[in-house]
Protein backbone atom coordinates (compact mmCIF):
# COMPACT_ATOMS: atom_id res chain seq x y z
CA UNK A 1 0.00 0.00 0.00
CA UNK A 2 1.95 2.97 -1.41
CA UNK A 3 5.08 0.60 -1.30
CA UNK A 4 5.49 0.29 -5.57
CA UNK A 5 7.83 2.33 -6.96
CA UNK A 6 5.96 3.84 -9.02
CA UNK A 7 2.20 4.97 -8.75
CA UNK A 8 -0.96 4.36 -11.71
CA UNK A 9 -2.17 6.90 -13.23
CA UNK A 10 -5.37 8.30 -11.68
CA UNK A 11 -7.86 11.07 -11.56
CA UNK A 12 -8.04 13.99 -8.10
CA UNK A 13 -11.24 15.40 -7.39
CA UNK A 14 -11.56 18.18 -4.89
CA UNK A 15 -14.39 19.28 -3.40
CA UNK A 16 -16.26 22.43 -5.47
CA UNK A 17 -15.04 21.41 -8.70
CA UNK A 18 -16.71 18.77 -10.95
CA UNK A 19 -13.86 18.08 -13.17
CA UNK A 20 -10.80 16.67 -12.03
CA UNK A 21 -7.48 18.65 -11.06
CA UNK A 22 -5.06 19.32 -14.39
CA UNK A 23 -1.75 17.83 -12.81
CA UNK A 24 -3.63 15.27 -10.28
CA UNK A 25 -2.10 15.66 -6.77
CA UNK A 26 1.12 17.75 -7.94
CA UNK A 27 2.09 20.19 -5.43
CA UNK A 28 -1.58 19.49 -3.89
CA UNK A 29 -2.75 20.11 -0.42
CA UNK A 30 -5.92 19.70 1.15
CA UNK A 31 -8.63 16.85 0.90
CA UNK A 32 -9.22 15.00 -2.16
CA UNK A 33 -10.37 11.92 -3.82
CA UNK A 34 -8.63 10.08 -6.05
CA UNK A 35 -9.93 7.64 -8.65
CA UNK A 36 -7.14 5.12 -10.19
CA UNK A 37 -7.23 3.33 -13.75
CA UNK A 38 -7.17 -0.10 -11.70
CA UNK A 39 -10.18 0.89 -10.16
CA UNK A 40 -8.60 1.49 -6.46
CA UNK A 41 -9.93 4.29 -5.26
CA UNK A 42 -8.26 7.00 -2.14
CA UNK A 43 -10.16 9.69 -0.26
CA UNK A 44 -8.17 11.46 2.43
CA UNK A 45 -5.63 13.91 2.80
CA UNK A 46 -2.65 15.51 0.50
CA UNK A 47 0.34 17.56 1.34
CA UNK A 48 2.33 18.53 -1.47
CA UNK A 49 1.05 15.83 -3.68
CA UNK A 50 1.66 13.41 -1.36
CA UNK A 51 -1.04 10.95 0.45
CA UNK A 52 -0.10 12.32 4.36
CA UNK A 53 -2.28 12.11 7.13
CA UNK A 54 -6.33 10.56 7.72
CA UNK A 55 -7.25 8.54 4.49
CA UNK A 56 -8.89 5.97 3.39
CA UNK A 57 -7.51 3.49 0.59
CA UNK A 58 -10.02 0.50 -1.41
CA UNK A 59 -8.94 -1.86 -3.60
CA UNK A 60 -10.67 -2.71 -6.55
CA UNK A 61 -9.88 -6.54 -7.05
CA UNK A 62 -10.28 -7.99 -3.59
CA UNK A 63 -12.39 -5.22 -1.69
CA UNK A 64 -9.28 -4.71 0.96
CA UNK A 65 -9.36 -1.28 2.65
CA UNK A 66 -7.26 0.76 4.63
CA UNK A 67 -8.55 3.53 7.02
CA UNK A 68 -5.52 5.74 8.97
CA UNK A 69 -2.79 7.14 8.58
CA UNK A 70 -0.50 8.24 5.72
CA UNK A 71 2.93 9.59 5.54
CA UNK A 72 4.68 10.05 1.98
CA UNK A 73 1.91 7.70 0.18
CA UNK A 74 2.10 4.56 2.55
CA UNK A 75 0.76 3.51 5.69
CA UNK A 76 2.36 4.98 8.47
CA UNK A 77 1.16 5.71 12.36
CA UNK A 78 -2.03 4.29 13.33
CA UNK A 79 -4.63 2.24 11.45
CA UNK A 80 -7.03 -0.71 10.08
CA UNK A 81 -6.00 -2.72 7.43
CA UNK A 82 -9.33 -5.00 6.41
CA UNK A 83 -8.69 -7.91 4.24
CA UNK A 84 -11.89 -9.56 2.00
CA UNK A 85 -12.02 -12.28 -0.37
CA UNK A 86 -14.31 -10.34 -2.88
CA UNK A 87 -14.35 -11.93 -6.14
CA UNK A 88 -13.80 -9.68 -9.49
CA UNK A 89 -11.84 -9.61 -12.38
CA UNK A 90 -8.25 -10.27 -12.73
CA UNK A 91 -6.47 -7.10 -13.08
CA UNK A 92 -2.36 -6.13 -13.37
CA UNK A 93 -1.24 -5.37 -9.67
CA UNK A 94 -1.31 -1.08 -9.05
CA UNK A 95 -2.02 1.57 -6.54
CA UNK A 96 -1.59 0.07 -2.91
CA UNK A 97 -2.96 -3.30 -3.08
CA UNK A 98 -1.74 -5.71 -0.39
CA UNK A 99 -0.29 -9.36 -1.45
CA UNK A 100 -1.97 -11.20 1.52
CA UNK A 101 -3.67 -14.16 1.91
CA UNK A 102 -7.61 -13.30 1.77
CA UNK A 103 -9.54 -12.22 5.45
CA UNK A 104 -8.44 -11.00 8.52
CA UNK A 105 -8.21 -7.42 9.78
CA UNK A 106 -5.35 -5.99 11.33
CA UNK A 107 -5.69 -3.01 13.86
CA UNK A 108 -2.69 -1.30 15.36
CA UNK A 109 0.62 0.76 13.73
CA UNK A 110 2.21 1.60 10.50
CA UNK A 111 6.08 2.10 9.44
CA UNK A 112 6.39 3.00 6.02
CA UNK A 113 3.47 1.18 4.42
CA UNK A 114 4.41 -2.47 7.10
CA UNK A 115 2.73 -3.34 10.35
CA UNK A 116 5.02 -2.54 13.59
CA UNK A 117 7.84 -0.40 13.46
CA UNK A 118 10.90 -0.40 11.38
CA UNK A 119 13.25 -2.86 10.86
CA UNK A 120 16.10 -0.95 12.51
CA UNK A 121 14.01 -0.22 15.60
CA UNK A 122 13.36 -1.77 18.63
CA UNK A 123 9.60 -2.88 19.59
CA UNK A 124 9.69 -1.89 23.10
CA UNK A 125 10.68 1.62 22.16
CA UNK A 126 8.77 2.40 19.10
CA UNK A 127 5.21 2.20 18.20
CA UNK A 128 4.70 -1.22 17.68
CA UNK A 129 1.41 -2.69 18.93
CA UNK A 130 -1.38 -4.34 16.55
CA UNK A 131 -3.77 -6.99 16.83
CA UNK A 132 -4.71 -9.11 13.92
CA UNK A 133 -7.56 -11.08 13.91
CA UNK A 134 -7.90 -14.14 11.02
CA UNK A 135 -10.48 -15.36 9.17
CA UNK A 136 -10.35 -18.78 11.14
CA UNK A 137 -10.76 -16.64 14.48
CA UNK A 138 -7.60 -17.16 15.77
CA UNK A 139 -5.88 -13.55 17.19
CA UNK A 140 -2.75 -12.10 17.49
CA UNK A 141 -2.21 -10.07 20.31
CA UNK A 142 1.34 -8.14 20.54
CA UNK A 143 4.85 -6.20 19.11
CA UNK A 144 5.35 -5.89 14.93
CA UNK A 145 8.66 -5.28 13.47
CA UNK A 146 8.65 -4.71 9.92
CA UNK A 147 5.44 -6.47 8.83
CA UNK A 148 5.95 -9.62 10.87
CA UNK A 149 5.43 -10.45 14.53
CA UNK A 150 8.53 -9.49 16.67
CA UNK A 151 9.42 -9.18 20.07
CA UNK A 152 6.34 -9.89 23.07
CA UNK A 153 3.00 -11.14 21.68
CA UNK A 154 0.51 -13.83 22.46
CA UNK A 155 -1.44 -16.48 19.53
CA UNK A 156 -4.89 -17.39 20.67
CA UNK A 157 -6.14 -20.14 18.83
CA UNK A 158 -10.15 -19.98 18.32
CA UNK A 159 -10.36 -24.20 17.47
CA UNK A 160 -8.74 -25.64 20.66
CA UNK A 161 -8.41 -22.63 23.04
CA UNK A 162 -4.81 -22.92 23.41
CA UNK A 163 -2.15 -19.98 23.74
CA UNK A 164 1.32 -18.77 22.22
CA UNK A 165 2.91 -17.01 25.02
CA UNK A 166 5.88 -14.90 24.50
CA UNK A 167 8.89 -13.66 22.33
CA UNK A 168 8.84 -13.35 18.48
CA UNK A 169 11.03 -13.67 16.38
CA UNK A 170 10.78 -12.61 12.14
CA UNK A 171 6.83 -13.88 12.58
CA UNK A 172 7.64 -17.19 15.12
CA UNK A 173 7.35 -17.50 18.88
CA UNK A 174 11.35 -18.23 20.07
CA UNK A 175 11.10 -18.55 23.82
CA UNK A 176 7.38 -18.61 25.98
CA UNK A 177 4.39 -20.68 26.96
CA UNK A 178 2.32 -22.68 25.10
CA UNK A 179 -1.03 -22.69 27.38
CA UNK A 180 -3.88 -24.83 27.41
CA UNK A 181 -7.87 -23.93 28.62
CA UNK A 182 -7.01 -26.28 31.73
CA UNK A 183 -4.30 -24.38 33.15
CA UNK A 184 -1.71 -26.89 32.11
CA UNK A 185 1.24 -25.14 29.92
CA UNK A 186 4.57 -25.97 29.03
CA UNK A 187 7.61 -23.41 29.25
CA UNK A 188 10.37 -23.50 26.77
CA UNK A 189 11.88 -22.72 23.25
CA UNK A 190 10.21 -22.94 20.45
CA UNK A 191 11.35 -23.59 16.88
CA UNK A 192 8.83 -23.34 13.89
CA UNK A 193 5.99 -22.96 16.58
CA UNK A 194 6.29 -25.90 18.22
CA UNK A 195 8.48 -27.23 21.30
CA UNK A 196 11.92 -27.49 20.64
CA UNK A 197 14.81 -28.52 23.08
CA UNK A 198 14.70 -28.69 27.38
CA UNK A 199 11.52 -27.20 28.81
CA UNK A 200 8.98 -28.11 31.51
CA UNK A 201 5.24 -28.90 31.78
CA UNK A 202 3.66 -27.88 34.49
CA UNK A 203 0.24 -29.15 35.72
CA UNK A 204 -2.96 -27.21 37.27
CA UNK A 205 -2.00 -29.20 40.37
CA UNK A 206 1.21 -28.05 40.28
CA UNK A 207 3.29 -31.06 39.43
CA UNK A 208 5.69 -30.19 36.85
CA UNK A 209 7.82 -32.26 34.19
CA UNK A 210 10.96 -31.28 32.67
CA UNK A 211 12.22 -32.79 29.77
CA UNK A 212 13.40 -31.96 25.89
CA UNK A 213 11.67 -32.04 22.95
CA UNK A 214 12.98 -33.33 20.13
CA UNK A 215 11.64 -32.70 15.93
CA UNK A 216 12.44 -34.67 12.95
CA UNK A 217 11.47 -33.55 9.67
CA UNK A 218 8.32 -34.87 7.22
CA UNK A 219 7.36 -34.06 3.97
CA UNK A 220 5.07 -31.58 3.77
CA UNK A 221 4.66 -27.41 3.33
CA UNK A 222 2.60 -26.58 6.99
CA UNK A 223 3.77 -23.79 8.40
CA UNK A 224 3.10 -25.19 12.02
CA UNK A 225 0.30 -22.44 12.41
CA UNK A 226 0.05 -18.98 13.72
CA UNK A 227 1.44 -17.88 10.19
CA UNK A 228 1.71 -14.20 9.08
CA UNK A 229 0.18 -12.00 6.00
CA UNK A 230 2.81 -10.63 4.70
CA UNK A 231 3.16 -7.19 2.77
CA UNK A 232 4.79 -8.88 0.03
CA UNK A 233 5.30 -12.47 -1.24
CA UNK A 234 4.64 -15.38 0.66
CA UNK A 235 7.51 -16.54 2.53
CA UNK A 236 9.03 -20.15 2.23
CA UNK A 237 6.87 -21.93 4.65
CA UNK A 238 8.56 -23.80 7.59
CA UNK A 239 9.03 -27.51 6.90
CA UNK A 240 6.62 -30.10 8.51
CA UNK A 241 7.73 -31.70 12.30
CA UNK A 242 7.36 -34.39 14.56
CA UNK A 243 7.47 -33.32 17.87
CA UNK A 244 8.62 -36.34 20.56
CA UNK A 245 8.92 -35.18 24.18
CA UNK A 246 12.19 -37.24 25.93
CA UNK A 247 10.95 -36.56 29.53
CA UNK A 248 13.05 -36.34 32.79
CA UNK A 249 12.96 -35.37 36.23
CA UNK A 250 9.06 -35.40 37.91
CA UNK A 251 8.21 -33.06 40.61
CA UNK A 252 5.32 -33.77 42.90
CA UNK A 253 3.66 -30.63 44.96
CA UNK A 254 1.81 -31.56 48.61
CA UNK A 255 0.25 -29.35 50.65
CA UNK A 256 1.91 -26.24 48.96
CA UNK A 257 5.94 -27.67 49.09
CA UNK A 258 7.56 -29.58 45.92
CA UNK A 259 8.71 -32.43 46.37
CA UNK A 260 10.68 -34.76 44.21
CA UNK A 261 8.98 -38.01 43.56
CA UNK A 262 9.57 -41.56 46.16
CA UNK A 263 12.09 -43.66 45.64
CA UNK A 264 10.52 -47.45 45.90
CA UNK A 265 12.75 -49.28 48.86
């Protein structure tokens, strides 16, 4: 959205004036609408020619839309990115329009036309915050870093209730919790979002079981879930796993002390 190099031809109208403005958005301020070739449509604010400030961008082809904030013709502060799955005719890619997989809205800030802040900033010092929620249900809660999820953030998924908890990485939980609707979670790393190497369960009673998990590779193209829509082209998705948990020490809780478990005489 405003991240192509170079922009399609389009008509401005202003308000007062029926016919459309001689040079477009050259040298432009003020409010204006702005109808492209493609069929995309803008209708917001100009400075200088430029899209800056409150607007709101459509795309023709899928029905997307974008309602915030603009800074040198791409998303930047605050905003709502809505992704649909209307159906119309094929058309050559132009304007803004988002290569994402289809539904979902995404809620939170902009750096130069990507969710989160830039790539050379830190999460817990810029703006950074957005929630996405999928077509499937499932919601993303947390920190953005270049268009992908980075840095502290929590994956809710909507078909078994259970939870992502922790750091990102480039679009993958790294280090957390993965927590279930009982209370029962495990603690650990994480590698292609799914257990990797030592961590521990730990029980709603309490009891908790360290131990490693191990993965081995299997054909196949999942991602492992909690996937992102990227700005641009898909990314290479992250090979197919078997997880197998090698357990090891048990620890038993009674009356509020941990214990280690008996030894049988």
């Amino acid at each position: 959205m405003g991240e192509e190099e170079e922009e399609p031809k389009y008509k401005l109208f202003v308000k007062g004036q029926e016919a459309p403005l001689e040079k477009g958005s050259q040298q432009y301020t003020g409010q204006g609408k702005a109808f492209y070739e493609n069929g995309d449509t803008y209708d917001g604010t100009y400075v200088e020619g430029l899209r800056r400030g409150k607007g709101t961008y459509t795309w023709k082809k899928y029905g997307d839309t974008f309602e915030g904030q603009y800074e040198e013709n791409k998303k930047h502060g605050f905003g709502k990115l809505t992704y649909r799955s209307n159906v119309g005719e094929e058309e050559d890619d132009g304007g803004d329009e988002p290569k994402a997989p289809r539904d979902g809205t995404y809620l939170g800030y902009f750096h130069a036309g990507l969710r989160g802040c830039a790539e050379d900033q830190s999460p817990e010092e810029a703006p950074s915050d957005g929630t996405f929620t999928y077509a499937n249900g499932d919601i993303y809660v947390g920190q953005w870093c270049a268009g992908k999820k980075h840095g502290r953030g929590t994956y809710s998924y909507a078909k078994d209730g259970t939870k992502l908890v922790g750091e990102w990485e480039k679009g993958k939980i790294t280090v957390g919790k993965w927590v279930f609707p009982n209370g029962t979670f495990y603690s650990g790393k994480f590698r292609y979002n799914k257990p990797y190497g030592q961590g521990v369960w730990v029980f709603g009673n309490g009891n908790q079981l360290t131990g490693e998990y191990m993965q081995k590779e299997q054909p196949g193209d999942d991602d492992g879930g909690a996937g992102d829509e990227e700005e641009g082209a898909p990314p290479k998705p992250d090979p197919k796993v078997w997880c197998h948990f090698k357990y090891g020490e048990t620890v038993s809780v009674h009356g509020g002390a941990m214990l280690p478990p008996r030894e049988e005489e």
